[in-house]
Protein backbone atom coordinates (compact mmCIF):
# COMPACT_ATOMS: atom_id res chain seq x y z
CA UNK A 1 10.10 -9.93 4.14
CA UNK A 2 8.89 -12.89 2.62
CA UNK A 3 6.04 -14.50 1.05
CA UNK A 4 5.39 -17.49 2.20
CA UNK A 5 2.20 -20.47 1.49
CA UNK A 6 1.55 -24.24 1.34
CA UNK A 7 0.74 -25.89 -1.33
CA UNK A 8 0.86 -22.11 -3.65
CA UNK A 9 -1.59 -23.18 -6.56
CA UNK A 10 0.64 -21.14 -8.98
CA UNK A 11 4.45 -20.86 -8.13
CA UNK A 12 5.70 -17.89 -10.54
CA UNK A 13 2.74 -15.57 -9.27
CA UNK A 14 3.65 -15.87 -5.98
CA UNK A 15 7.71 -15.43 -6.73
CA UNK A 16 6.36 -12.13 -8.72
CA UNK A 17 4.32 -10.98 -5.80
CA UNK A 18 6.59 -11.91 -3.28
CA UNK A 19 9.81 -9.93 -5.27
CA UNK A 20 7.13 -6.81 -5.70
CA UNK A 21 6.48 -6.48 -2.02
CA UNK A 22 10.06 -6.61 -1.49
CA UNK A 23 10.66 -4.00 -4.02
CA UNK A 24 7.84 -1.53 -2.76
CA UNK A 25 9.05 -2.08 0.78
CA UNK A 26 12.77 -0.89 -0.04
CA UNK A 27 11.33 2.16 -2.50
CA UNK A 28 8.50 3.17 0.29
CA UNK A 29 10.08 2.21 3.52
CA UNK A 30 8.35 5.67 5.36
CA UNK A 31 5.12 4.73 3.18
CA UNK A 32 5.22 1.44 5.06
CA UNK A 33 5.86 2.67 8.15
CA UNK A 34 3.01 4.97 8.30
CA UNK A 35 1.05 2.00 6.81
CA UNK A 36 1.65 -0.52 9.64
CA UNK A 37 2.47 1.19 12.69
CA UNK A 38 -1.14 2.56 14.47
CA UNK A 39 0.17 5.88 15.74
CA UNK A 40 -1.17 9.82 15.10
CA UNK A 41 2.47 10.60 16.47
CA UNK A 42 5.43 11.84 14.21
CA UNK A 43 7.38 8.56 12.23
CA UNK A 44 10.85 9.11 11.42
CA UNK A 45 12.01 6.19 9.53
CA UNK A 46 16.08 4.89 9.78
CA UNK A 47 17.45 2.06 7.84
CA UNK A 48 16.70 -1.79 7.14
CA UNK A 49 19.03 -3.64 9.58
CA UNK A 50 20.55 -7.01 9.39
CA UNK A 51 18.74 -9.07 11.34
CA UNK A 52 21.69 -12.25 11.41
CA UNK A 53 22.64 -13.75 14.10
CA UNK A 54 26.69 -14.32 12.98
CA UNK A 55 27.19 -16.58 16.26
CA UNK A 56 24.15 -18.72 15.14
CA UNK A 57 24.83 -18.49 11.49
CA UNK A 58 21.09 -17.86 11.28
CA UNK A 59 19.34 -15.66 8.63
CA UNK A 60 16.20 -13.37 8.83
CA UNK A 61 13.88 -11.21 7.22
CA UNK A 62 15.30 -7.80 7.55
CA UNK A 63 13.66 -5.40 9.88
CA UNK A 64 13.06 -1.32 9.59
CA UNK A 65 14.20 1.10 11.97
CA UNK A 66 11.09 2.85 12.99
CA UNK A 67 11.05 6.17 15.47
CA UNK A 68 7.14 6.94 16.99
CA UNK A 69 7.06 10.23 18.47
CA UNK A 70 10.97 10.10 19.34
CA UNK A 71 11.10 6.93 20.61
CA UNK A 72 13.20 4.16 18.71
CA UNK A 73 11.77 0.23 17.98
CA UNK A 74 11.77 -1.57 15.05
CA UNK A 75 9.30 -3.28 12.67
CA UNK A 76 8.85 -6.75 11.43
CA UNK A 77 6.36 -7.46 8.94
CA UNK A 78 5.47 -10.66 7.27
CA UNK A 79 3.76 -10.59 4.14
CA UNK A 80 1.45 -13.78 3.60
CA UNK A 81 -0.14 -15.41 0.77
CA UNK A 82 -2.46 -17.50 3.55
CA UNK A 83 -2.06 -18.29 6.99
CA UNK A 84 -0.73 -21.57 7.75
CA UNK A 85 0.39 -23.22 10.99
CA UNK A 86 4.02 -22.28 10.82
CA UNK A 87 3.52 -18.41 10.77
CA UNK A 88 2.75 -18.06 14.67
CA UNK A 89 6.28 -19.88 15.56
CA UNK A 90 7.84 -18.03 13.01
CA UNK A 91 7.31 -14.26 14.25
CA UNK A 92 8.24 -15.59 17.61
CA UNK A 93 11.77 -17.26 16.69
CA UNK A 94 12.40 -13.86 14.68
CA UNK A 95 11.36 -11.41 17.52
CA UNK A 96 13.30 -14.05 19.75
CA UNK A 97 16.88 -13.49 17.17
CA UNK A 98 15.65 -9.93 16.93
CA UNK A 99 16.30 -9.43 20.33
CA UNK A 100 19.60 -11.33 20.29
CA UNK A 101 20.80 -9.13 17.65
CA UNK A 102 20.56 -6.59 20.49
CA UNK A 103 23.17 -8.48 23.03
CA UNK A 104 25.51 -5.73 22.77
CA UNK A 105 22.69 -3.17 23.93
CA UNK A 106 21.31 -5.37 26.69
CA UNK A 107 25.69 -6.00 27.95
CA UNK A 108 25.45 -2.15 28.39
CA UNK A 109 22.21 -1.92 30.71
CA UNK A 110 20.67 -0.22 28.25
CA UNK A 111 16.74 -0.97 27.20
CA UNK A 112 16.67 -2.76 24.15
CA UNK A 113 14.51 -1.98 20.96
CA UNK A 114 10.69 -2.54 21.10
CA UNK A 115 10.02 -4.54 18.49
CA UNK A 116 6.21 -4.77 16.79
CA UNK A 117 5.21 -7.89 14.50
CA UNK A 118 2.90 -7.72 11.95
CA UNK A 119 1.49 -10.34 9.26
CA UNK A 120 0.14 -8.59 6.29
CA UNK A 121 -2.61 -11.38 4.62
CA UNK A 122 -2.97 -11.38 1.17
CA UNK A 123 -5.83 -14.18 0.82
CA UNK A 124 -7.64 -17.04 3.23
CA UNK A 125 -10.98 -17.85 4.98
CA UNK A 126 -13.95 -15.89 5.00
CA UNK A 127 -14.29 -15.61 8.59
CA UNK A 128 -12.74 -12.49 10.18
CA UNK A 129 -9.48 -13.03 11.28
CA UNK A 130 -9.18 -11.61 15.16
CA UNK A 131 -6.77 -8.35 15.31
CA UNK A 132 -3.62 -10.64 17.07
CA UNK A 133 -2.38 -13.52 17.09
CA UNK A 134 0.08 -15.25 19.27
CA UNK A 135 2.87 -17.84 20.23
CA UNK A 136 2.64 -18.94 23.46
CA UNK A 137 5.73 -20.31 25.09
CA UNK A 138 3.64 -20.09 28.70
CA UNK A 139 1.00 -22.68 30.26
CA UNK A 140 -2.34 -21.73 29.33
CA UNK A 141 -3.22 -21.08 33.04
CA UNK A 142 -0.60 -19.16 33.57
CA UNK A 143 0.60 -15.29 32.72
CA UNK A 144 1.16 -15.16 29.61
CA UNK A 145 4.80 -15.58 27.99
CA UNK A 146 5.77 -15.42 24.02
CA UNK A 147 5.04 -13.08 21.36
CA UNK A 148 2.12 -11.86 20.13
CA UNK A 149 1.77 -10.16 16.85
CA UNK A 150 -1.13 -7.95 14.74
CA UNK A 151 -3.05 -9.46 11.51
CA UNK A 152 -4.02 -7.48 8.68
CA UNK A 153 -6.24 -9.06 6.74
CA UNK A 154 -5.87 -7.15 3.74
CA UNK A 155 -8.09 -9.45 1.46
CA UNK A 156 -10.99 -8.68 4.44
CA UNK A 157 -11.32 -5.05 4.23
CA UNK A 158 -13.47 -2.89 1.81
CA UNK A 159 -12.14 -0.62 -0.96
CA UNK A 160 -13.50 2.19 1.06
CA UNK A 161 -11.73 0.77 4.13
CA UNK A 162 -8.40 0.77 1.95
CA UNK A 163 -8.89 4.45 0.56
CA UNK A 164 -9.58 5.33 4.35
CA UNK A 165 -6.35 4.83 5.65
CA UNK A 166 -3.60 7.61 6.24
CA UNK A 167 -0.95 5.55 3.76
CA UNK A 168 -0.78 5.10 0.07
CA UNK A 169 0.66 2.08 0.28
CA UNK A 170 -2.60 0.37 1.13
CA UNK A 171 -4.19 1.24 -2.00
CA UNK A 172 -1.91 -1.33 -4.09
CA UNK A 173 -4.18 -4.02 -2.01
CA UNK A 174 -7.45 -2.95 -3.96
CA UNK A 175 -7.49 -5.68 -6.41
CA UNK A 176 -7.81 -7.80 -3.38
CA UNK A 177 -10.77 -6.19 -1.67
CA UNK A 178 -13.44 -8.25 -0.78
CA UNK A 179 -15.65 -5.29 -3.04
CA UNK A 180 -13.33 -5.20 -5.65
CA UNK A 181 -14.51 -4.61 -8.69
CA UNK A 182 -14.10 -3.02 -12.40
CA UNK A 183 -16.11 0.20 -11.34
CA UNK A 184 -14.02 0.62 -7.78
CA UNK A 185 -10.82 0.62 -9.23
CA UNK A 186 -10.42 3.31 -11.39
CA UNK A 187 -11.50 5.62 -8.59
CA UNK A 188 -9.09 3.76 -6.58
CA UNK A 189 -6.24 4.49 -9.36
CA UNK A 190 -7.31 8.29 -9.11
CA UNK A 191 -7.09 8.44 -5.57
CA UNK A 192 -3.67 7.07 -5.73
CA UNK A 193 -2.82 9.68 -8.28
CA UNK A 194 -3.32 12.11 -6.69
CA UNK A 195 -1.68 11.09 -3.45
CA UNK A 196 1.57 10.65 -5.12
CA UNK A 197 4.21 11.48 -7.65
CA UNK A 198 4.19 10.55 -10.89
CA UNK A 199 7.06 8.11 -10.44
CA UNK A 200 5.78 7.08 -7.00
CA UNK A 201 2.15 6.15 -8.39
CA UNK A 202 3.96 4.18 -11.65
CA UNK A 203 5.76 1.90 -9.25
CA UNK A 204 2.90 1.46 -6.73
CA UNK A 205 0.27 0.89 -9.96
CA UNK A 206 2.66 -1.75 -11.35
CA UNK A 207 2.67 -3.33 -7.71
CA UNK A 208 -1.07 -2.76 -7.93
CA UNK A 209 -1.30 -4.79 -11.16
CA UNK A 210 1.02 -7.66 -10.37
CA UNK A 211 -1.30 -8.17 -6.69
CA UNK A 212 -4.63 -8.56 -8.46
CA UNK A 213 -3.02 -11.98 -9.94
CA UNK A 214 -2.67 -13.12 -6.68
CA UNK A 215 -6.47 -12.44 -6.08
CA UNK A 216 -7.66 -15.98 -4.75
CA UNK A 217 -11.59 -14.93 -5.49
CA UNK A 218 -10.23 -14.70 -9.35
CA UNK A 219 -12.11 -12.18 -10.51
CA UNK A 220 -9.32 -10.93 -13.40
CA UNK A 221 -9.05 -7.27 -12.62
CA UNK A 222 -5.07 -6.98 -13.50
CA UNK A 223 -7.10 -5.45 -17.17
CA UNK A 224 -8.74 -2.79 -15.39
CA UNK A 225 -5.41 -1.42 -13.52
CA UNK A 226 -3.15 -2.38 -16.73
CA UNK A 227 -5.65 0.00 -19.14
CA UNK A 228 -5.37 2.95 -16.73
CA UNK A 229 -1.61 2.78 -16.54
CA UNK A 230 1.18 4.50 -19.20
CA UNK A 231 1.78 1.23 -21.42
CA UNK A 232 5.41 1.77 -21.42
CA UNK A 233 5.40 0.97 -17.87
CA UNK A 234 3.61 -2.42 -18.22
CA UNK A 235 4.97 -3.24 -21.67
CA UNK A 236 9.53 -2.35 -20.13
CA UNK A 237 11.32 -4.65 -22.46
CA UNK A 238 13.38 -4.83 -19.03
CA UNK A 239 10.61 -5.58 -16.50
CA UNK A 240 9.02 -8.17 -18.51
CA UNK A 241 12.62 -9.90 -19.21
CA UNK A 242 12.95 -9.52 -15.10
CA UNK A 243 9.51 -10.78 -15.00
CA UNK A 244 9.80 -13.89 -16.91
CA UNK A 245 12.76 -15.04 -15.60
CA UNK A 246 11.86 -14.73 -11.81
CA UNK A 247 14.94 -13.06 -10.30
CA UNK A 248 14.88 -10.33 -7.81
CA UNK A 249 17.28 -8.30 -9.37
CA UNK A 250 15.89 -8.75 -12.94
CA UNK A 251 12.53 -7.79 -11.83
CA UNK A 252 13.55 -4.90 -9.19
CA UNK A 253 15.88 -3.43 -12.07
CA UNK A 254 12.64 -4.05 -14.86
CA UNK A 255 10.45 -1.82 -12.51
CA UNK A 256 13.14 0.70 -11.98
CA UNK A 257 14.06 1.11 -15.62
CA UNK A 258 10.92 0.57 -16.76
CA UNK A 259 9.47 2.90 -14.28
CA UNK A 260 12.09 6.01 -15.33
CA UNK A 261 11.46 5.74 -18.36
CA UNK A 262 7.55 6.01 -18.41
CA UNK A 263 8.00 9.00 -16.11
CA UNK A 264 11.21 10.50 -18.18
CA UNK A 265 13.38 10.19 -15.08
């Protein structure tokens, strides 16, 4: 999972969102699940497989083992600063080395591992976004052939909309609402409160915080999450040194420690 933009108007905010989202994705991976995946049925959630091709020497996002109601696929999810033109042809050439990670299975006769797309938009146009997009290797007049894939336009939805849905996880978009404001958020904060842990809602209010930076309508609400948070989580001697130098593994271990010891872990 990787964030990715053109022209990103400010570099280290998107390295900082980008190396959140990883870190929540790892922490929550059954949060996520239940997030992305539209199903009522039971999720069991495995582990985050390799998705490299050793033969083609040919990297990926990883992708997350994901059972609905018993039956076994797995989920790819792009997380996106904006759309831009490259994002359609790159969900299909990873569904396409998904699938020929699975050569083994497919050798055997056996039916290989459904595997469902989704690009998670963090900011863009006004207009609503339609509820797939696609890349289509076919003609135009003809069946259709490719990959198609679901966009959530995270930025579109109302804070209602957010608090609405079945997972946590979606709360941490708030700051990015398109009715986000200094009066919704503390309710939002509450609600996510009370939905989790103490440790669980210190890590998902720091991802909360670091997201409304990346708010392209600029209305400066990282305050209003930051003043309802323990300050020993936002202030980690740790997390801001991870922070500041824009590693993944000096941030991821900042949250961590940070995190523990706000909660007393």
């Amino acid at each position: 999972m990787e964030i990715r933009q053109q022209a990103a108007p400010n570099a280290a905010e998107r390295d900082d969102v980008d190396l959140v989202l990883r870190h929540i994705s790892r922490q929550f991976p059954e949060a996520l699940a239940r997030a992305l995946v539209k199903t009522r049925d039971p999720i069991m959630v495995g582990s985050w497989i390799d998705t490299q091709v050793t033969g083609r020497q040919r990297g990926l996002d990883r992708a997350l083992e994901v059972s609905v109601g018993g039956r076994p696929g797995l989920l790819h999810v792009e997380w996106q600063l904006t759309m831009t033109s490259e994002i359609a042809f790159r969900v299909y050439k990873y569904n396409a080395l998904l699938s020929l990670a699975q050569g083994d299975a497919a050798q055997r006769g056996e039916e290989p591992l459904p595997i469902e797309s989704v690009v998670v938009l963090l900011a863009g146009r006004e207009e609503r976004w339609p509820a797939e997009g696609e890349y289509r290797t076919s003609r135009r007049e003809g069946r259709f052939s490719g990959v198609r894939f679901r966009i959530e336009p995270v930025y579109q939805s109302t804070v209602a909309e957010l608090m609405a849905r079945d997972s946590p996880l979606w709360l941490i978009f708030a700051p990015l609402a398109v009715d986000a404001d200094e009066r919704s958020l503390p309710q939002v904060i509450e609600a996510l409160r009370a939905r989790t842990s103490p440790r669980e809602m210190d890590e998902l209010g720091v991802a909360m915080s670091v997201l409304a930076d990346a708010d392209a309508r600029k209305r400066g609400l990282r305050g209003v999450i930051t003043s309802l948070l323990p300050e020993a989580v936002m202030e980690s001697w740790v997390y801001n040194q991870g922070k500041a130098k824009g590693q993944q593994e000096g941030l991821e271990q900042g949250l961590e420690k940070g995190i523990e010891g706000a909660s007393g872990c």
